[in-house]
C-alpha atoms as a PDB file:
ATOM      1  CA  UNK A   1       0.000   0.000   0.000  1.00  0.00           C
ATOM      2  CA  UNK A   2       0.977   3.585  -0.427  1.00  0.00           C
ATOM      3  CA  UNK A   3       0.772   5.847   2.191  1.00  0.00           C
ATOM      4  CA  UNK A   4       0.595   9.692   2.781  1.00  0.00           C
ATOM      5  CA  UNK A   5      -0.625  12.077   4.983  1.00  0.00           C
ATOM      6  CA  UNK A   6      -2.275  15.364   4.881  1.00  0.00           C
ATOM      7  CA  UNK A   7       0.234  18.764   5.456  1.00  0.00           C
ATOM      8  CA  UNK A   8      -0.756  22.753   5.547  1.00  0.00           C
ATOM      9  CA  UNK A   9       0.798  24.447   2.638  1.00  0.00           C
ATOM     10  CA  UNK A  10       2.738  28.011   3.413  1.00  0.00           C
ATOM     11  CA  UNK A  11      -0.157  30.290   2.792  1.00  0.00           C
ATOM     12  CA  UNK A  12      -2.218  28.681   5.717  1.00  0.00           C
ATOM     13  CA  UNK A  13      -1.043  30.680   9.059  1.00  0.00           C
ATOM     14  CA  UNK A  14      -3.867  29.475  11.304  1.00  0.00           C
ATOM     15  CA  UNK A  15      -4.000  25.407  12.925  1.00  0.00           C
ATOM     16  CA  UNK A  16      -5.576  22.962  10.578  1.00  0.00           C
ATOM     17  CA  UNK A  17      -6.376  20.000  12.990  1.00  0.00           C
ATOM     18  CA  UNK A  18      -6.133  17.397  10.435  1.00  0.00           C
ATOM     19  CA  UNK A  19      -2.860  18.885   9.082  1.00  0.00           C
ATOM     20  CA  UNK A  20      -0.010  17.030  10.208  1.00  0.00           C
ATOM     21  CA  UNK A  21       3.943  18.003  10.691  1.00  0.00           C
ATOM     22  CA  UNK A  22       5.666  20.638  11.939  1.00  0.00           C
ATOM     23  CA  UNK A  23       7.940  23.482  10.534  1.00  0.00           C
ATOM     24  CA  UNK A  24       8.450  25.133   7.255  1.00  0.00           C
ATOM     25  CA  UNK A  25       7.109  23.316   4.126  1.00  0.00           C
ATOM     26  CA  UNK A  26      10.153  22.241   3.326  1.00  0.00           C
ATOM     27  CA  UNK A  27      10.886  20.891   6.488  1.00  0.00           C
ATOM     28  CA  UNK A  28       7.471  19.003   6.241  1.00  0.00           C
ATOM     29  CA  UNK A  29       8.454  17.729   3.078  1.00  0.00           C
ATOM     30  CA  UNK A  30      11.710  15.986   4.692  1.00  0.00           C
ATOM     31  CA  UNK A  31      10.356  14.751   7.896  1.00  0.00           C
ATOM     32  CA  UNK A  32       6.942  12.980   5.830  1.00  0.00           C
ATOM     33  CA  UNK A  33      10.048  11.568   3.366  1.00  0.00           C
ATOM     34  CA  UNK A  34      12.310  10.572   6.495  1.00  0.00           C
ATOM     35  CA  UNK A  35       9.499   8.897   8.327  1.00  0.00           C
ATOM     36  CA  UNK A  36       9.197   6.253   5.190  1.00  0.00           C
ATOM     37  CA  UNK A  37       5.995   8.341   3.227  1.00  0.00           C
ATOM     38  CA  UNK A  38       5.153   8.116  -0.487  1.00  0.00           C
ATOM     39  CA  UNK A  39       3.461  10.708  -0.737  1.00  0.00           C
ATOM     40  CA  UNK A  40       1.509  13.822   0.946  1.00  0.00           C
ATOM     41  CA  UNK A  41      -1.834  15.158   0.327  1.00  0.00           C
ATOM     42  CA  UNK A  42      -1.594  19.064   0.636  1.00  0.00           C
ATOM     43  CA  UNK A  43      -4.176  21.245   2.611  1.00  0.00           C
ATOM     44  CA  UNK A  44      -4.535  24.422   0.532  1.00  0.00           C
ATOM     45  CA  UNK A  45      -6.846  27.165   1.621  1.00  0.00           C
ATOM     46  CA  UNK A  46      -5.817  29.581  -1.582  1.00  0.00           C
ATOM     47  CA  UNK A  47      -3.859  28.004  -4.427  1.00  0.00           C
ATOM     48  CA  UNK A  48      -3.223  31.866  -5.875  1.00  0.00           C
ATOM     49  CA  UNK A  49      -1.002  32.392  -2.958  1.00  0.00           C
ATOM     50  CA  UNK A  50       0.840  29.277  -3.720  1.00  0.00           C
ATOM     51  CA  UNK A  51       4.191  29.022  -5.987  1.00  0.00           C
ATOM     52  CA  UNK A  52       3.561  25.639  -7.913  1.00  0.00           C
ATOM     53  CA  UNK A  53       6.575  25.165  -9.267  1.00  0.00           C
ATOM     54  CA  UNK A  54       8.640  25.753  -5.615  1.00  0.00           C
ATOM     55  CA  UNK A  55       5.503  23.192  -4.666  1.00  0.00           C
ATOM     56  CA  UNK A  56       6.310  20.721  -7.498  1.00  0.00           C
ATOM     57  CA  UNK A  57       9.825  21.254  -7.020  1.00  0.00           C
ATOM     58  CA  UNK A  58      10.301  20.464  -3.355  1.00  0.00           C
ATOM     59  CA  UNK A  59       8.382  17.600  -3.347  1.00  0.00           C
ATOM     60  CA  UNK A  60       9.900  15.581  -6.550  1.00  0.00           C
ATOM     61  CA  UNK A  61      13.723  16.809  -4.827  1.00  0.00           C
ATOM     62  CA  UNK A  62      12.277  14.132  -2.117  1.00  0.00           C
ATOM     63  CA  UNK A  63      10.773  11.662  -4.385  1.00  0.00           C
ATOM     64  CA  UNK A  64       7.658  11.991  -2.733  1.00  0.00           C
ATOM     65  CA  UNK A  65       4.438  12.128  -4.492  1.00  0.00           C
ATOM     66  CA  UNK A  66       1.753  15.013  -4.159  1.00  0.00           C
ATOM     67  CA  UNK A  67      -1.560  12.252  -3.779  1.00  0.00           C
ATOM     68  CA  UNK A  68      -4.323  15.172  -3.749  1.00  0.00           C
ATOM     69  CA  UNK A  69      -5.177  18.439  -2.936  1.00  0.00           C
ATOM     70  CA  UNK A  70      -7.388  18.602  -0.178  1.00  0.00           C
ATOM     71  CA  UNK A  71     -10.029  21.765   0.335  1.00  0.00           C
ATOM     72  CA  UNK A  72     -10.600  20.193   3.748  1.00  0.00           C
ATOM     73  CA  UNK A  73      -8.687  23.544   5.069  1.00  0.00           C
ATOM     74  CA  UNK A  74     -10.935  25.867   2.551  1.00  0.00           C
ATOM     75  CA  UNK A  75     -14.147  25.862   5.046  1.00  0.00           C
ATOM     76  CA  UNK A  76     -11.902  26.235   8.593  1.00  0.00           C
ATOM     77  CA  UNK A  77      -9.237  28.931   6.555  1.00  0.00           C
ATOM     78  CA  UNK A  78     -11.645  31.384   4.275  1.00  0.00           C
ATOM     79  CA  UNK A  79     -15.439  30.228   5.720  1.00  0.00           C
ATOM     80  CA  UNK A  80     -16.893  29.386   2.166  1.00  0.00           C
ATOM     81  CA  UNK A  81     -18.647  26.108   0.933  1.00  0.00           C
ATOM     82  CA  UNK A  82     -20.150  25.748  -2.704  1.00  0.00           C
ATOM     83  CA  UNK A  83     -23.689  25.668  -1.105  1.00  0.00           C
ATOM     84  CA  UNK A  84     -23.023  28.487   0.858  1.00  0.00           C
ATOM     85  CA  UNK A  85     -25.945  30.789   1.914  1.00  0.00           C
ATOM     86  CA  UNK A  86     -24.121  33.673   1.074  1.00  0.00           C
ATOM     87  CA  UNK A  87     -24.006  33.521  -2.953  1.00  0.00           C
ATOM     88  CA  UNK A  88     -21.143  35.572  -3.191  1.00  0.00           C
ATOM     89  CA  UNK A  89     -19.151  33.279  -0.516  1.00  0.00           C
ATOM     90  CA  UNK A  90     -20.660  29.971  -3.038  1.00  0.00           C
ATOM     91  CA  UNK A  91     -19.214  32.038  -5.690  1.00  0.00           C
ATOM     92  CA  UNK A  92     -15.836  32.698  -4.333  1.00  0.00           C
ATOM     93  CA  UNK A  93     -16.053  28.587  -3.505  1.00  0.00           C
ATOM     94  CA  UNK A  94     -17.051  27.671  -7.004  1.00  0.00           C
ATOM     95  CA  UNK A  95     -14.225  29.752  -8.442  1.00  0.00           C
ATOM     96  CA  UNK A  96     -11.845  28.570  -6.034  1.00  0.00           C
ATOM     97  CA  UNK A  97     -12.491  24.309  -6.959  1.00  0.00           C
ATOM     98  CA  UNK A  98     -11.533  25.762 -10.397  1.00  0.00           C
ATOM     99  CA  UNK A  99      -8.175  27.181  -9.112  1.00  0.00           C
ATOM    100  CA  UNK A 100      -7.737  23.753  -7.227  1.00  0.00           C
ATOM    101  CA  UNK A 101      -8.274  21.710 -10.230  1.00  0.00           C
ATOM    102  CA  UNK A 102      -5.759  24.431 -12.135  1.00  0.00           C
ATOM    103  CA  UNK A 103      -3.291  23.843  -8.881  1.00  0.00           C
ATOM    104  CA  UNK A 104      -2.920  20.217  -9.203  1.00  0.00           C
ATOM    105  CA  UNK A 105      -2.111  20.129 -12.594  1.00  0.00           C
ATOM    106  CA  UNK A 106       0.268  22.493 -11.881  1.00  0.00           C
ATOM    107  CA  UNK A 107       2.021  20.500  -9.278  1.00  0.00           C
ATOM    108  CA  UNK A 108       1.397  17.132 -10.673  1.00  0.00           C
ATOM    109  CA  UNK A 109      -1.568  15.966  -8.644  1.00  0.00           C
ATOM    110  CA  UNK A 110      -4.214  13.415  -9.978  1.00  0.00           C
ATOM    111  CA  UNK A 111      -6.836  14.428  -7.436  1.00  0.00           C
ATOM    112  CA  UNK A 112      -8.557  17.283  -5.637  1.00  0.00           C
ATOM    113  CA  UNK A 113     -10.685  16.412  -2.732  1.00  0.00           C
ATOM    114  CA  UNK A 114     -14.385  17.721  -1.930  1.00  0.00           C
ATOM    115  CA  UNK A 115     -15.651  16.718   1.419  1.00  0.00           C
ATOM    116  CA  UNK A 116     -17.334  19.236   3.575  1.00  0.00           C
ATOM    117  CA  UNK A 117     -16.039  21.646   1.114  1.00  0.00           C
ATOM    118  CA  UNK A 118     -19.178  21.562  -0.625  1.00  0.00           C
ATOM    119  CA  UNK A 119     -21.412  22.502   2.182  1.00  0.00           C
ATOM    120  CA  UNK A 120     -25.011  21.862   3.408  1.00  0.00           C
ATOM    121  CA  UNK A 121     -28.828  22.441   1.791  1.00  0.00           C
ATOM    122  CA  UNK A 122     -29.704  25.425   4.200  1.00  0.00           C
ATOM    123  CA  UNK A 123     -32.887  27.644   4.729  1.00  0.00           C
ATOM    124  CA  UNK A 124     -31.643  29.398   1.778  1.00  0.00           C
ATOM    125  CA  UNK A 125     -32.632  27.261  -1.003  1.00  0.00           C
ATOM    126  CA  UNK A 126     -34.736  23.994  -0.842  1.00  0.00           C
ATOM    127  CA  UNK A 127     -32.469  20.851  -1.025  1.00  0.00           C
ATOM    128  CA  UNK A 128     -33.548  19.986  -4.101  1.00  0.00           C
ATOM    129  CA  UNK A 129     -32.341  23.047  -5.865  1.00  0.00           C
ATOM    130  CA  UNK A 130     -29.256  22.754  -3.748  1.00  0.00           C
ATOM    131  CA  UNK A 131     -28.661  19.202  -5.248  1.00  0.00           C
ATOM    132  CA  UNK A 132     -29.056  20.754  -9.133  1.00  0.00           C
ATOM    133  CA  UNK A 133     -26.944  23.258  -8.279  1.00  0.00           C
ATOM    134  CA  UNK A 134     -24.265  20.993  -7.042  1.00  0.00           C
ATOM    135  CA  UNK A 135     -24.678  18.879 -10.102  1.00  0.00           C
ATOM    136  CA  UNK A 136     -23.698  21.854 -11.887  1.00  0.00           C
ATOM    137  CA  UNK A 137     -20.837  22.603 -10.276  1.00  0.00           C
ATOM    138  CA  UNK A 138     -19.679  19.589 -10.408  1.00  0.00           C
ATOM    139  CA  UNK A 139     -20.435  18.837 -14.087  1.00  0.00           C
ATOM    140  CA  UNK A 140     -18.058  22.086 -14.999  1.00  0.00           C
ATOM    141  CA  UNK A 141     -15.529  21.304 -12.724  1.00  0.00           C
ATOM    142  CA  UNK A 142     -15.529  17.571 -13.966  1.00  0.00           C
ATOM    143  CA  UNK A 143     -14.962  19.107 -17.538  1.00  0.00           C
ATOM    144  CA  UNK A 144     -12.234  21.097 -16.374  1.00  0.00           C
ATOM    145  CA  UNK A 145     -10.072  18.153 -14.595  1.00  0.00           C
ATOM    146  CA  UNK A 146     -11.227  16.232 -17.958  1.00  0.00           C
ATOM    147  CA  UNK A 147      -8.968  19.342 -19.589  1.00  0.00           C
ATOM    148  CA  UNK A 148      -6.472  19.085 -16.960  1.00  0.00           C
ATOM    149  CA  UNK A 149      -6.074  15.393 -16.349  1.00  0.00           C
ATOM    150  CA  UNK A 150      -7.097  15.689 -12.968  1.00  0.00           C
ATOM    151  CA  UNK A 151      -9.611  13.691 -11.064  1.00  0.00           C
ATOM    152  CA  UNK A 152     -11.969  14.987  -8.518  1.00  0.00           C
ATOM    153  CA  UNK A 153     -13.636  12.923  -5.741  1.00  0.00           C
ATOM    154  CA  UNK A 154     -16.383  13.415  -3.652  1.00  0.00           C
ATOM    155  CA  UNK A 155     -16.602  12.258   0.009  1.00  0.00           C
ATOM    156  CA  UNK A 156     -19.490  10.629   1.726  1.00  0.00           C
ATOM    157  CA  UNK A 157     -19.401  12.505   5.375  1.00  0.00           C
ATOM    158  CA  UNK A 158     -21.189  10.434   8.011  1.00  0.00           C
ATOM    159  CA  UNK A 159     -24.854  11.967   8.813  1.00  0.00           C
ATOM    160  CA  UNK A 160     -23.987  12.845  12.351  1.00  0.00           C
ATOM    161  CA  UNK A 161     -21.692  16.049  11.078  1.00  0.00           C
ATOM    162  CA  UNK A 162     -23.251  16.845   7.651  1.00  0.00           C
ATOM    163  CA  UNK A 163     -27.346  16.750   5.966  1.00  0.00           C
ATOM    164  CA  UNK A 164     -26.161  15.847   2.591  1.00  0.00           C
ATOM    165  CA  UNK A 165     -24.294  12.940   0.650  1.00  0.00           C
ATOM    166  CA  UNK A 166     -23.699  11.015   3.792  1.00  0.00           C
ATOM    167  CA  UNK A 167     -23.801   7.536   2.129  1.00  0.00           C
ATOM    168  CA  UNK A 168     -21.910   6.456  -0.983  1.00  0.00           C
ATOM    169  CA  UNK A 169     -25.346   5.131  -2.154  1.00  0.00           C
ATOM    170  CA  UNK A 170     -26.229   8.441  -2.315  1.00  0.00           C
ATOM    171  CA  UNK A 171     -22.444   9.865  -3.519  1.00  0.00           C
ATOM    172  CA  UNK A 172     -22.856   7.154  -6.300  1.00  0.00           C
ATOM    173  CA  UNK A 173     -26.282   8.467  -6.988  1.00  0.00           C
ATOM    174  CA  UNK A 174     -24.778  11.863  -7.690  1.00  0.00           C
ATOM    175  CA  UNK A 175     -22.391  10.797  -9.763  1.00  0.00           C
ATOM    176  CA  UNK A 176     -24.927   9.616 -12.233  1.00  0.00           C
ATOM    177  CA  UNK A 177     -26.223  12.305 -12.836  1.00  0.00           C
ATOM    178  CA  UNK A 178     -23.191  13.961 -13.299  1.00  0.00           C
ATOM    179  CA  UNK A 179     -22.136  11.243 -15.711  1.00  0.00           C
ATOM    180  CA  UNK A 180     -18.251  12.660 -15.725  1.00  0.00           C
ATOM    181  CA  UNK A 181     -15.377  10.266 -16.057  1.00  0.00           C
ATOM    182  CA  UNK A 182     -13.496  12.652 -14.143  1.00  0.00           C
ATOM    183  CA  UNK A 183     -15.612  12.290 -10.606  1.00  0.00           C
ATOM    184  CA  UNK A 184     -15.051   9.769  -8.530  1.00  0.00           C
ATOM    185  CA  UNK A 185     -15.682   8.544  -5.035  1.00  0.00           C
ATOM    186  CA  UNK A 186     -12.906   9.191  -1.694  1.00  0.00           C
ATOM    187  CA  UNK A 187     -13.745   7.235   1.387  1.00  0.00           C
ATOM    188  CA  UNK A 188     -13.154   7.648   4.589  1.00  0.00           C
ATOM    189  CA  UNK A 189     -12.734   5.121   6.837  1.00  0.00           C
ATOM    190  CA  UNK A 190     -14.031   7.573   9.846  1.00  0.00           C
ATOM    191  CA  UNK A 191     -17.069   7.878   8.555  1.00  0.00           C
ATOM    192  CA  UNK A 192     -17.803   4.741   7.021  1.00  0.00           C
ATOM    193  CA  UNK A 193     -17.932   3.301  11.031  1.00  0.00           C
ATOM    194  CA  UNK A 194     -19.060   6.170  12.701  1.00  0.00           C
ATOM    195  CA  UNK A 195     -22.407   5.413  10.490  1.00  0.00           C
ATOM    196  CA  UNK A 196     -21.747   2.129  10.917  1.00  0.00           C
ATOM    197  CA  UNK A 197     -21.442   0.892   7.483  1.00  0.00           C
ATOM    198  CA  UNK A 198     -19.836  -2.514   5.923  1.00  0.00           C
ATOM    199  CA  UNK A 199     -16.730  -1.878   4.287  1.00  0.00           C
ATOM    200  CA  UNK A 200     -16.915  -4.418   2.143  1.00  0.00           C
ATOM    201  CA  UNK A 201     -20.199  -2.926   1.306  1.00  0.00           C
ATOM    202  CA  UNK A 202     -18.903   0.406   0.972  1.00  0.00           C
ATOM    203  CA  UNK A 203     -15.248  -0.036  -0.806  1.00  0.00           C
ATOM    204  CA  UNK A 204     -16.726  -2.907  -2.789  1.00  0.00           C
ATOM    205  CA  UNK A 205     -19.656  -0.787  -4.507  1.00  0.00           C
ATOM    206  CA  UNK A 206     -17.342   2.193  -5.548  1.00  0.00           C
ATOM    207  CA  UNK A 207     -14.553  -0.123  -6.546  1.00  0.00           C
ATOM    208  CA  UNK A 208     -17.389  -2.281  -8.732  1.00  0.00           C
ATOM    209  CA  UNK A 209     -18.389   0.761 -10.314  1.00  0.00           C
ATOM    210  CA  UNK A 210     -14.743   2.129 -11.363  1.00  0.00           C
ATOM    211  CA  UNK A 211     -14.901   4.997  -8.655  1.00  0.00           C
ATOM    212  CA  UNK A 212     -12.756   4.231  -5.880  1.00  0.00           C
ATOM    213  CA  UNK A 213     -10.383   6.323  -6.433  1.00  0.00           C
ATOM    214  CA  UNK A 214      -8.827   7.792  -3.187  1.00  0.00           C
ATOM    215  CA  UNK A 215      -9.127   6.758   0.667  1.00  0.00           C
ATOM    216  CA  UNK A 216      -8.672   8.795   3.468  1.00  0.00           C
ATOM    217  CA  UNK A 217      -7.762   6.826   6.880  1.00  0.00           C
ATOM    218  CA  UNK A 218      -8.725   7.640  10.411  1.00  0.00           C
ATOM    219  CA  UNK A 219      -9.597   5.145  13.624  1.00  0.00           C
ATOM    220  CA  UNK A 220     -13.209   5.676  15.365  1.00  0.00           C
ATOM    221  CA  UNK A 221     -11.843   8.323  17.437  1.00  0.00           C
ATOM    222  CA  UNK A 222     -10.819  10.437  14.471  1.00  0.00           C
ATOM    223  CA  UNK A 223      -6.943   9.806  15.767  1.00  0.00           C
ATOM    224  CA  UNK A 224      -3.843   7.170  14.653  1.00  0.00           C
ATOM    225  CA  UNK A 225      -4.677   3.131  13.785  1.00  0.00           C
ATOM    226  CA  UNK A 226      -4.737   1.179  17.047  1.00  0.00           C
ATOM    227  CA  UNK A 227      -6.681   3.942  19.038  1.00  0.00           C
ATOM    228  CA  UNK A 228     -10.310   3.454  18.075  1.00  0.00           C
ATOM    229  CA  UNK A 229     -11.828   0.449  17.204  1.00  0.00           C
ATOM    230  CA  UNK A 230     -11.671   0.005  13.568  1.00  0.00           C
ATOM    231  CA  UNK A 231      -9.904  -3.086  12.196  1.00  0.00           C
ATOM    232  CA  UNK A 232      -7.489  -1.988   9.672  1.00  0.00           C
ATOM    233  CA  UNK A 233      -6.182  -4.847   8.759  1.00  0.00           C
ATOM    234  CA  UNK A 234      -9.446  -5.866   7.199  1.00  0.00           C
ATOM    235  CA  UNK A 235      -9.274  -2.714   5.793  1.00  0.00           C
ATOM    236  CA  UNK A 236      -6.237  -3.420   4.103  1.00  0.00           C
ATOM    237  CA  UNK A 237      -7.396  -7.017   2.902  1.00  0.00           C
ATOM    238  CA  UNK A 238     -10.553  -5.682   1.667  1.00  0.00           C
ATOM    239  CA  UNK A 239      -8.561  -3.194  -0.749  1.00  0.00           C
ATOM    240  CA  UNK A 240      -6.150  -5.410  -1.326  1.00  0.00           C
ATOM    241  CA  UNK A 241      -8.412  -7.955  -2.711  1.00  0.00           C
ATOM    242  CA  UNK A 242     -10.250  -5.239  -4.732  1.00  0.00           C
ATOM    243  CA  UNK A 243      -6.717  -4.376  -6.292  1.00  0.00           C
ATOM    244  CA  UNK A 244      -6.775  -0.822  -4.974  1.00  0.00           C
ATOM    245  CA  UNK A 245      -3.719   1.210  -5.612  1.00  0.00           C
ATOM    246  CA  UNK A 246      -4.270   4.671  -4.992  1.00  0.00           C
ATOM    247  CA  UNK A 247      -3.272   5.798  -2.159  1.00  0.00           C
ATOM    248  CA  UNK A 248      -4.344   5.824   2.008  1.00  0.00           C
ATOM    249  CA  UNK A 249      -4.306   9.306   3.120  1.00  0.00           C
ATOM    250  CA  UNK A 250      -4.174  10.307   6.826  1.00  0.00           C
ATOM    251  CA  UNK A 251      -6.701  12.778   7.903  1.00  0.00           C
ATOM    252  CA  UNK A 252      -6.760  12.777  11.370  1.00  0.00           C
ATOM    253  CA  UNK A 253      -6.806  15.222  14.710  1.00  0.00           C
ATOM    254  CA  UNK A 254      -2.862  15.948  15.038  1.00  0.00           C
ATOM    255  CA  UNK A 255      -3.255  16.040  18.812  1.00  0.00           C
ATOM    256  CA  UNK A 256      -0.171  17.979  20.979  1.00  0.00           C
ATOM    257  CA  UNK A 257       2.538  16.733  18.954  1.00  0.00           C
ATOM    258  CA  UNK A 258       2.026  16.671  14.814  1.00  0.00           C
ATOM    259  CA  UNK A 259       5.443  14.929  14.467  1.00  0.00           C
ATOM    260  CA  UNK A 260       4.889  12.298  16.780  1.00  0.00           C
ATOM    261  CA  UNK A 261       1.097  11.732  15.295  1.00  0.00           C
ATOM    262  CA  UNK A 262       2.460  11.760  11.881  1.00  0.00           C
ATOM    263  CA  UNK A 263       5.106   8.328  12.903  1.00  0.00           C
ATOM    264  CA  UNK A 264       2.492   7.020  14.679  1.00  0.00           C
ATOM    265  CA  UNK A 265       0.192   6.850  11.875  1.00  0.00           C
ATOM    266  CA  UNK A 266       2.717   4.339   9.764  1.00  0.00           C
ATOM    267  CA  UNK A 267       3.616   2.664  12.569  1.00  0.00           C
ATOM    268  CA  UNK A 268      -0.263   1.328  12.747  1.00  0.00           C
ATOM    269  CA  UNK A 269      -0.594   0.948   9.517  1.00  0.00           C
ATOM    270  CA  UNK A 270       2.404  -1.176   9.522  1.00  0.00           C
ATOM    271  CA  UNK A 271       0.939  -3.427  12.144  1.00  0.00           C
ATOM    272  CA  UNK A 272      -2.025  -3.476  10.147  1.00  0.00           C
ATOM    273  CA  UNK A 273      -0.686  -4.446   7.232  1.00  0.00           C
ATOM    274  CA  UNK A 274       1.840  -7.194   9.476  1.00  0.00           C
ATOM    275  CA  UNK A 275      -1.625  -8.921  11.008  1.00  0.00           C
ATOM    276  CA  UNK A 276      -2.219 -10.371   7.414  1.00  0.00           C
ATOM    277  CA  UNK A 277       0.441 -10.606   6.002  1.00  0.00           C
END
């Protein structure tokens, strides 16, 4: 399996708590490659800020692959959604997935990440008109990575934190109407068994249908493998059996001590992977 694990990138000043690693970028970069990482899935809150090329740059120096571009950091960092209730805050969100998908192909990504990023049906608009205007975001912005030759993938988030696309039955649904080649499916093992759903029911549907194409990992109590009760090692058979190799991301609380959280994320995983070996 190939592993990374989500980091801030330099224009982000506040604390992301699923960003891991400490320091400079650079020194991000060389701790995630020390600690035995393939790759890193970047946090970005505002990709015009950002020099791609230093981006690019730093990371192929270290042989370590860029897995995604997150907008997990977009909601916390600039407070806009692409169902926001403000339109000229879903605006400002709508343009900025454009410079995302435009980011990653700058850096050599093959994915950007939507997960709460696209926000929640509100007393602004019905949920229905919410849901068509989602599809057309996401029809544009799937034509756009189709340009780019960047994939985008859209995250079921459990019903206890969000109203909308909590399954991947419903994700999947989406998608068809969509009908892009170029939007896919993430999943996260958090909320997969905080709704407690079958993975081999969940991983196994989006894999069927061609979508699987990114997962983030996370124990039950949103922190490292071995402190919450999920079993990752049937995690890792599941995929394994399914063929899966894209990467497992780590988006998880940091806790006191990102460096220490970011070793202790492989060295589950490790044990994980060990159990069934």
């Amino acid at each position: 399996m190939k592993y990374s694990l989500c980091i801030a990138t330099p224009e982000i000043s506040q604390d992301i708590p699923f960003a891991q690693l400490s320091g400079t970028f650079e020194q991000k970069i060389d701790k995630a490659r020390a600690l035995g990482y393939q790759g890193v899935e970047l946090m970005v809150s505002d990709p015009r800020k950002l020099d791609a090329a230093r981006i690019a740059r730093t990371c192929n120096e270290r042989n370590l692959k860029i897995a995604a571009i997150s907008s997990g950091a977009i909601v916390t960092a600039r407070g806009i959604s692409l169902l926001h209730q403000e339109p000229e805050k879903a605006q400002e969100a709508s343009a900025c997935l454009f410079d995302l998908i435009a980011f990653a192909s700058e850096v050599g990504s093959p994915i950007v990440t939507i997960g709460s990023f696209r926000g929640r049906p509100g007393d602004h608009m019905s949920a229905q008109d919410a849901h068509r205007l989602l599809i057309d975001i996401l029809r544009a912005a799937g034509a756009e990575a189709s340009r780019k030759g960047i994939r985008i993938v859209l995250e079921p988030i459990s019903a206890r934190e969000l109203n909308y696309l909590t399954t991947v039955e419903e994700v999947m649904a989406i998608l068809e109407e969509v009908g892009s080649d170029h939007v896919g499916v993430l999943v996260d093992t958090y909320h997969v068994d905080k709704d407690g759903q079958s993975f081999e029911e969940v991983l196994g549907k989006t894999h069927e249908a061609g979508k699987l194409w990114h997962v983030h990992i996370a124990d039950s109590t949103r922190q490292v493998v071995g402190k919450g009760g999920i079993d990752f090692s049937h995690v890792l058979a599941i995929l394994r059996n399914l063929g899966y190799d894209g990467f497992m991301s780590a988006e998880l609380l940091h806790g006191a001590d990102p460096d220490t959280t970011a070793r202790e994320i492989l060295d589950g995983m490790h044990k994980a992977s060990e159990a069934i070996a």
